[in-house]
N, C-alpha and C. Protein backbone atom coordinates (compact mmCIF):
# COMPACT_ATOMS: atom_id res chain seq x y z
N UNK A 1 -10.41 -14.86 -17.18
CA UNK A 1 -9.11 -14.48 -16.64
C UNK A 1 -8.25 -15.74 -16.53
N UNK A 2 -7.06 -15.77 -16.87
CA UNK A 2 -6.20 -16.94 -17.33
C UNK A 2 -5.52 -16.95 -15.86
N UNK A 3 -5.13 -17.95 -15.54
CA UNK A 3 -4.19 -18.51 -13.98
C UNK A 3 -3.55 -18.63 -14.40
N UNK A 4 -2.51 -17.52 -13.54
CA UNK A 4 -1.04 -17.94 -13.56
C UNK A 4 -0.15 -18.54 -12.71
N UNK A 5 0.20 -19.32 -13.43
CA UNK A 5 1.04 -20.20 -11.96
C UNK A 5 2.60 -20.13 -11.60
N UNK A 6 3.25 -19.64 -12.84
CA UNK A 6 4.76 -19.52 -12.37
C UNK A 6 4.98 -18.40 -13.31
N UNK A 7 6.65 -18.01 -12.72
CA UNK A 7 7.46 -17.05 -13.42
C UNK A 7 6.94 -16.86 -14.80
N UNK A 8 7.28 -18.02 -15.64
CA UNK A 8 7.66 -17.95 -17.30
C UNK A 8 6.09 -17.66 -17.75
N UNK A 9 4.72 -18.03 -16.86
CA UNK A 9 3.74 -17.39 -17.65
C UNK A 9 3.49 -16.11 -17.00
N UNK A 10 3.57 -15.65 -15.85
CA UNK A 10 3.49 -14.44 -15.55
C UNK A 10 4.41 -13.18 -16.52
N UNK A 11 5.51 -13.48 -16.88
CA UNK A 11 5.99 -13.10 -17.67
C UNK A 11 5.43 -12.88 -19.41
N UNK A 12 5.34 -14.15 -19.70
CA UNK A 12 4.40 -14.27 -20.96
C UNK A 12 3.02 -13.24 -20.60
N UNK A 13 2.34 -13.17 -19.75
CA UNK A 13 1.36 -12.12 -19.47
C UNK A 13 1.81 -10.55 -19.93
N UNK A 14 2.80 -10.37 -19.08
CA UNK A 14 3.37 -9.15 -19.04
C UNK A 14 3.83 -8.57 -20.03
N UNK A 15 4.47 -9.54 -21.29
CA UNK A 15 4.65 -9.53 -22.56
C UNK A 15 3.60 -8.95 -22.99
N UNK A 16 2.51 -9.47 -22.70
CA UNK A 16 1.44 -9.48 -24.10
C UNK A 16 0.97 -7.91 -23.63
N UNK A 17 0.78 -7.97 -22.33
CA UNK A 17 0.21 -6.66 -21.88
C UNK A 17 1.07 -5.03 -22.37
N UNK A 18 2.57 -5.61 -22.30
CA UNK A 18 3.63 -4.55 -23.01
C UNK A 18 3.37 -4.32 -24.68
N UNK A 19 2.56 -5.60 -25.17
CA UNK A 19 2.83 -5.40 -26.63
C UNK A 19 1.35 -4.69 -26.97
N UNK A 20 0.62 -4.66 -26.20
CA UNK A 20 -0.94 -3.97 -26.77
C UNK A 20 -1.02 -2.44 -26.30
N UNK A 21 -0.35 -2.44 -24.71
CA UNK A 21 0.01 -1.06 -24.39
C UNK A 21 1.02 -0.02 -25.26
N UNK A 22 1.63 -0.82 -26.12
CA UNK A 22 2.79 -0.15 -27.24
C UNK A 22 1.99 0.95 -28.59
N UNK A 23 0.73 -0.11 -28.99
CA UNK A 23 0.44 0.40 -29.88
C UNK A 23 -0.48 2.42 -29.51
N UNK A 24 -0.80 2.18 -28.02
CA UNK A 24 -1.04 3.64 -27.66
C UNK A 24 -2.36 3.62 -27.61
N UNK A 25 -2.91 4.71 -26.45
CA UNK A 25 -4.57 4.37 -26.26
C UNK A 25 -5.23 4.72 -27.44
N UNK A 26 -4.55 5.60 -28.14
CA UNK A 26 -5.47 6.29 -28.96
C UNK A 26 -6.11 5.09 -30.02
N UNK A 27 -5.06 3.77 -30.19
CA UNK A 27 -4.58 2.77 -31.17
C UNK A 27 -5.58 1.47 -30.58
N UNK A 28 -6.11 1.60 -29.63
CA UNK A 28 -6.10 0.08 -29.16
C UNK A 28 -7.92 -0.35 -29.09
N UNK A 29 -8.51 -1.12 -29.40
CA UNK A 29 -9.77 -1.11 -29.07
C UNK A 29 -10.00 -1.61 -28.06
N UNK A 30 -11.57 -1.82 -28.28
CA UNK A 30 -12.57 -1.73 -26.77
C UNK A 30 -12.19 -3.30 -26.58
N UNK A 31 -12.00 -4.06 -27.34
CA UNK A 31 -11.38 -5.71 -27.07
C UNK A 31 -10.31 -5.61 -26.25
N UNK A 32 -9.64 -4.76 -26.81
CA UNK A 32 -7.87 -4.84 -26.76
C UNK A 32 -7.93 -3.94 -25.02
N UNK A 33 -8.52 -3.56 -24.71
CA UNK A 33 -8.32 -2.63 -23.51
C UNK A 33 -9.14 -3.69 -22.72
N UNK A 34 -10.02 -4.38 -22.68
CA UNK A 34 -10.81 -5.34 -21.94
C UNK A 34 -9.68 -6.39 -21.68
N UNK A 35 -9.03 -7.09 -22.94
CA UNK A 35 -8.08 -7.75 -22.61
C UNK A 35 -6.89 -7.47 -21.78
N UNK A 36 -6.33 -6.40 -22.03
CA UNK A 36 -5.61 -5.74 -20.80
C UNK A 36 -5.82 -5.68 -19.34
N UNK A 37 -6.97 -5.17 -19.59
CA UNK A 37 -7.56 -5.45 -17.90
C UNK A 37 -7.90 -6.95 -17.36
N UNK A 38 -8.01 -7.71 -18.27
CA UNK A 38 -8.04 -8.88 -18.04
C UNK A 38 -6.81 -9.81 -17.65
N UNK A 39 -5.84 -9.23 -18.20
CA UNK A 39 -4.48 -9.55 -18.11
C UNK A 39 -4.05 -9.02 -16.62
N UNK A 40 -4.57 -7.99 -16.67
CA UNK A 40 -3.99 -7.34 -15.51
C UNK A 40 -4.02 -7.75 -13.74
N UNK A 41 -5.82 -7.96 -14.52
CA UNK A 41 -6.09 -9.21 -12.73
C UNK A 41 -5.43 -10.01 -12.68
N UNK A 42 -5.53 -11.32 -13.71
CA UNK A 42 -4.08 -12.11 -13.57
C UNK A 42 -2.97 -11.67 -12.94
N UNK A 43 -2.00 -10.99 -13.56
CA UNK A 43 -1.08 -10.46 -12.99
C UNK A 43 -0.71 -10.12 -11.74
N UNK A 44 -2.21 -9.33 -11.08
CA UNK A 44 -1.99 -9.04 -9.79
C UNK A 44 -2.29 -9.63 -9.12
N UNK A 45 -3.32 -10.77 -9.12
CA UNK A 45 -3.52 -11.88 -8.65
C UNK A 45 -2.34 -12.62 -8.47
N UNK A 46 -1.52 -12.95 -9.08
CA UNK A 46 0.17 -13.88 -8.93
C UNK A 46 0.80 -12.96 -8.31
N UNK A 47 0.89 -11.54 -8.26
CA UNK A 47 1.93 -10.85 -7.80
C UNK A 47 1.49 -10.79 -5.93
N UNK A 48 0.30 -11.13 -6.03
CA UNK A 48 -0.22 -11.07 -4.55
C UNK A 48 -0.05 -12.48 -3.84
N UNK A 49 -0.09 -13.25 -4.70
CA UNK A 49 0.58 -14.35 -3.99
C UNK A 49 1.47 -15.06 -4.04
N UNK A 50 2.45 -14.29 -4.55
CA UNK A 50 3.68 -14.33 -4.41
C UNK A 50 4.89 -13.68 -3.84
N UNK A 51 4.53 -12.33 -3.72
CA UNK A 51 5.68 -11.63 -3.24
C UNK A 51 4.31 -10.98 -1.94
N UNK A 52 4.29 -11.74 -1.00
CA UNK A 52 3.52 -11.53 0.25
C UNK A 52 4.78 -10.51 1.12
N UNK A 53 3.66 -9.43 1.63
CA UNK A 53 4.35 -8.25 2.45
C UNK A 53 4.12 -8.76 3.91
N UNK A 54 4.83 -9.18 5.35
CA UNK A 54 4.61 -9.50 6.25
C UNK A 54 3.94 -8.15 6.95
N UNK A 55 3.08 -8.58 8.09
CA UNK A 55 2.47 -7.33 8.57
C UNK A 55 3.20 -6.55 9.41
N UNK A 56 3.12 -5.19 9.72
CA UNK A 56 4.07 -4.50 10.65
C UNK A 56 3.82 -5.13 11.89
N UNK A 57 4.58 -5.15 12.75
CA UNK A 57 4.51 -5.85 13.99
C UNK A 57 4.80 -4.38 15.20
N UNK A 58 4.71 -3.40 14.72
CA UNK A 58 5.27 -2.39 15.92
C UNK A 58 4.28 -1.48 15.08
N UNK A 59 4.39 -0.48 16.11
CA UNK A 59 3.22 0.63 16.24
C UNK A 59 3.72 1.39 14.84
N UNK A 60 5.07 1.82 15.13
CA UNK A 60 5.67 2.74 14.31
C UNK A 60 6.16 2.28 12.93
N UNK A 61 5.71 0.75 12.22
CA UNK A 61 5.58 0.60 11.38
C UNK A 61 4.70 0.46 10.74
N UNK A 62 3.22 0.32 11.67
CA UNK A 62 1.89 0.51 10.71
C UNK A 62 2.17 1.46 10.47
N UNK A 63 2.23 2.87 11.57
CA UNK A 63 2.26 4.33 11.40
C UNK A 63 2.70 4.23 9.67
N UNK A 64 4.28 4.00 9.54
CA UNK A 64 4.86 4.25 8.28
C UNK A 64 4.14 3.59 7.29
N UNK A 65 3.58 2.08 7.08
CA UNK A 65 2.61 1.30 6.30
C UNK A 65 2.05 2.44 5.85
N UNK A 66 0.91 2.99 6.98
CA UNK A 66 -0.29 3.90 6.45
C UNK A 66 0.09 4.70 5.70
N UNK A 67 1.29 5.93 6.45
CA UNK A 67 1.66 6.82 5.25
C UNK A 67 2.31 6.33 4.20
N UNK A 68 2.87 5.19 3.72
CA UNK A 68 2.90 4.97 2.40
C UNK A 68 1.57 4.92 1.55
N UNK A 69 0.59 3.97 2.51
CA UNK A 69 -0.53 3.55 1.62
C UNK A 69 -1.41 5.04 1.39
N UNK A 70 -1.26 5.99 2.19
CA UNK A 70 -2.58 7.07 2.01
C UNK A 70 -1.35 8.23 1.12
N UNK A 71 0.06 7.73 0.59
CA UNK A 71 1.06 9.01 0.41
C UNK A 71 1.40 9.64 0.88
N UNK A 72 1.22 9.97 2.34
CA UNK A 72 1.33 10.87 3.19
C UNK A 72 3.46 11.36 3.21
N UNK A 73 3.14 12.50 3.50
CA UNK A 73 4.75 13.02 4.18
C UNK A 73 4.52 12.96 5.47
N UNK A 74 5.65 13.36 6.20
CA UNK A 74 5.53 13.08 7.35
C UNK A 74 4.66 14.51 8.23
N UNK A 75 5.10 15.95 7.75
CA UNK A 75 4.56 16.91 8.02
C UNK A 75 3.03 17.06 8.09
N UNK A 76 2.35 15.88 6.85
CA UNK A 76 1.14 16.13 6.31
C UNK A 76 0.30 14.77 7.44
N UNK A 77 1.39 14.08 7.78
CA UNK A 77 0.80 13.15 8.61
C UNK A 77 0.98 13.96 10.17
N UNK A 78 1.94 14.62 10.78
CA UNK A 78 1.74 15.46 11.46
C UNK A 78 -0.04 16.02 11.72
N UNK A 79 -0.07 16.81 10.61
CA UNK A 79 -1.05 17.87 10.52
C UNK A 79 -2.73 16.76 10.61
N UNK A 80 -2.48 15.89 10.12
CA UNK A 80 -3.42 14.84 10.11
C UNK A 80 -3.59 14.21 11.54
N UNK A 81 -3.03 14.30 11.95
CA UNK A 81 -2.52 13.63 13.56
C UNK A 81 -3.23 15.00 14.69
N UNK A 82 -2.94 15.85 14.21
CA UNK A 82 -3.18 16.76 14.97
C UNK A 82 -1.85 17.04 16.08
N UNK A 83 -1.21 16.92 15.64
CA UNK A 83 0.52 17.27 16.74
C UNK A 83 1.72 17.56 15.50
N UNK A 84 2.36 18.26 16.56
CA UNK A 84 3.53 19.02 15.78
C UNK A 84 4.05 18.21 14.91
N UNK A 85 5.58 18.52 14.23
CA UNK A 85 6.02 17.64 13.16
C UNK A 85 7.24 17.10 14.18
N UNK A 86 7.57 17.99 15.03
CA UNK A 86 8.54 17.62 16.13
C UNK A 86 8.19 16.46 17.21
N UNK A 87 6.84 16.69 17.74
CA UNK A 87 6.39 15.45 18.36
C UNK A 87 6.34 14.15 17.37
N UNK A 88 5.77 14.35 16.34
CA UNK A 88 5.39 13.13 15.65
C UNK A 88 7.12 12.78 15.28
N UNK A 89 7.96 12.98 14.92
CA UNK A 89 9.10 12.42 14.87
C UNK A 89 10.08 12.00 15.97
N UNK A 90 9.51 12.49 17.30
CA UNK A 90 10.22 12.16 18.42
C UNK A 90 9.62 10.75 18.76
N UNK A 91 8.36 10.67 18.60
CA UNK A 91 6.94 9.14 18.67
C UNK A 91 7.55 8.31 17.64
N UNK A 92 7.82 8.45 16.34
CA UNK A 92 8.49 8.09 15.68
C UNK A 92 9.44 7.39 15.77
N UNK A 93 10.79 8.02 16.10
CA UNK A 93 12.36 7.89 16.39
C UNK A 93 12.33 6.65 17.93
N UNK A 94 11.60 6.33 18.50
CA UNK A 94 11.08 6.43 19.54
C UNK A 94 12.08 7.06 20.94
N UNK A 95 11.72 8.58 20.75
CA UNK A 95 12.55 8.90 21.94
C UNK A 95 10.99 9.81 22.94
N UNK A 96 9.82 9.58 22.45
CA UNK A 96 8.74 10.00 22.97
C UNK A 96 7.59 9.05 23.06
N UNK A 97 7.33 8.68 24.41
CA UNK A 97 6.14 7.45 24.32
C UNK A 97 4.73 8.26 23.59
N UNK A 98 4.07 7.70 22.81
CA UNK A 98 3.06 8.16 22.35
C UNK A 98 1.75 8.82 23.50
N UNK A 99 0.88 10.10 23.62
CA UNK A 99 0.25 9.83 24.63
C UNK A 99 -1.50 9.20 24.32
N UNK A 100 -2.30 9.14 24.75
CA UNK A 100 -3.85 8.74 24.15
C UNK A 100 -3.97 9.17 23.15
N UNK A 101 -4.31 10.78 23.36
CA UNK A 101 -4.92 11.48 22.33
C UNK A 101 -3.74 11.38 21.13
N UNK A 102 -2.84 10.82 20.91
CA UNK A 102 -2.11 10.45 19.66
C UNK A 102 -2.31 9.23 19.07
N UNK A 103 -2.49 8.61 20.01
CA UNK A 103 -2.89 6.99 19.53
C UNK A 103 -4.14 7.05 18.92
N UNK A 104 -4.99 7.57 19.86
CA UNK A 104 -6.76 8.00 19.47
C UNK A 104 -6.94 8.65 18.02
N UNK A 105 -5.66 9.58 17.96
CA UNK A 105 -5.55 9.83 16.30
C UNK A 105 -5.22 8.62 15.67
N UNK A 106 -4.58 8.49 15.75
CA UNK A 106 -3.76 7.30 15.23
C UNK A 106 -5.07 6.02 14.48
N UNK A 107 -5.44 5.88 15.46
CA UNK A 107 -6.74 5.09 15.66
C UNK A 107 -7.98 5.36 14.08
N UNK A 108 -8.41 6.91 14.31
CA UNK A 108 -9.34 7.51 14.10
C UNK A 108 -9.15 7.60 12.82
N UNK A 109 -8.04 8.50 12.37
CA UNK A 109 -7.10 9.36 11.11
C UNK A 109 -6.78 7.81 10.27
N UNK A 110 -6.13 7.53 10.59
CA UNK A 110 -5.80 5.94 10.26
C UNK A 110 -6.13 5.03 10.11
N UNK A 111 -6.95 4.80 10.58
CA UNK A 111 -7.70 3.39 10.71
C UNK A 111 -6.85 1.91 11.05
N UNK A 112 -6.17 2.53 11.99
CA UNK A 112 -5.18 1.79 12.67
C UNK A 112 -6.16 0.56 13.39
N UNK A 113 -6.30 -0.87 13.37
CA UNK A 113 -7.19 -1.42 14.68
C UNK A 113 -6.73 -0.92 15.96
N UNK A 114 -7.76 -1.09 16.98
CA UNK A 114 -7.67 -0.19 18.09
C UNK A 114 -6.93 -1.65 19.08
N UNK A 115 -7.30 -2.96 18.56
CA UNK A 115 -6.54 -3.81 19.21
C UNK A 115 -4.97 -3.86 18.82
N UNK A 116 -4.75 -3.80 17.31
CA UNK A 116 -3.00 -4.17 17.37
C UNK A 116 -2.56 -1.86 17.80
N UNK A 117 -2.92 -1.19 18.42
CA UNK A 117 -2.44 -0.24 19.14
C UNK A 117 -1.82 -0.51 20.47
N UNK A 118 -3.47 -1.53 21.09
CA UNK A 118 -3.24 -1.56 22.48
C UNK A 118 -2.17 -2.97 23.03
N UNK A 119 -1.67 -3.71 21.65
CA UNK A 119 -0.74 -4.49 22.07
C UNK A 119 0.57 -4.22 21.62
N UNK A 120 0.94 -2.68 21.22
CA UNK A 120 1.94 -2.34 20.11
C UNK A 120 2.24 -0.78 20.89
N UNK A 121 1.59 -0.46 22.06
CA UNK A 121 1.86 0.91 22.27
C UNK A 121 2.68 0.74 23.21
């Protein structure tokens, strides 16, 4: 796996990876798809240390973190939560303090740490 260290080769990566993905899976061999994936760690390897995501610092932005990371809607995170879609957006909005047994979801459903809850609730 090749290190990438700046823009112009991360780019040059991305190139090469656009020009083997062109020819089509049906087109590409067992080299050519190894190399891709090989390319690819690279890639995400630089993209991870470079464009660093700061961590949520409030309750109600892990909340949102998670449902991006698991896809969730908000209804489906509701239903996952075990409380209405009305509570969970009032906890949300914050015009409703969260109570245990929401956090305890929260916790459980989520895999929220149970320490950044109890300094974030």
């Amino acid at each position: 796996m090749e290190k990438i260290t700046n823009d112009a080769s991360y780019n040059e990566v991305m190139a090469k990876i656009d020009s083997l993905m062109a020819k089509g899976s049906q087109n590409v061999s067992k080299e050519e798809l190894e190399k891709i994936h090989a390319l690819a760690l690279s890639a995400q390897a630089f993209e991870q240390e470079k464009y660093i995501i700061d961590a949520p610092t409030t309750l109600t932005g892990m909340i949102e973190m998670r449902m991006f990371e698991l896809k969730l809607k908000q209804k489906d995170l509701a239903e996952k939560l075990n409380v209405s879609n009305a509570k969970l957006s009032l906890i949300m909005n914050g015009k409703q303090r969260p109570d245990i047994a929401f956090l305890k979801a929260v916790h459980i459903q989520l895999q929220v740490d149970a320490n950044f809850i109890l300094e974030h609730a």
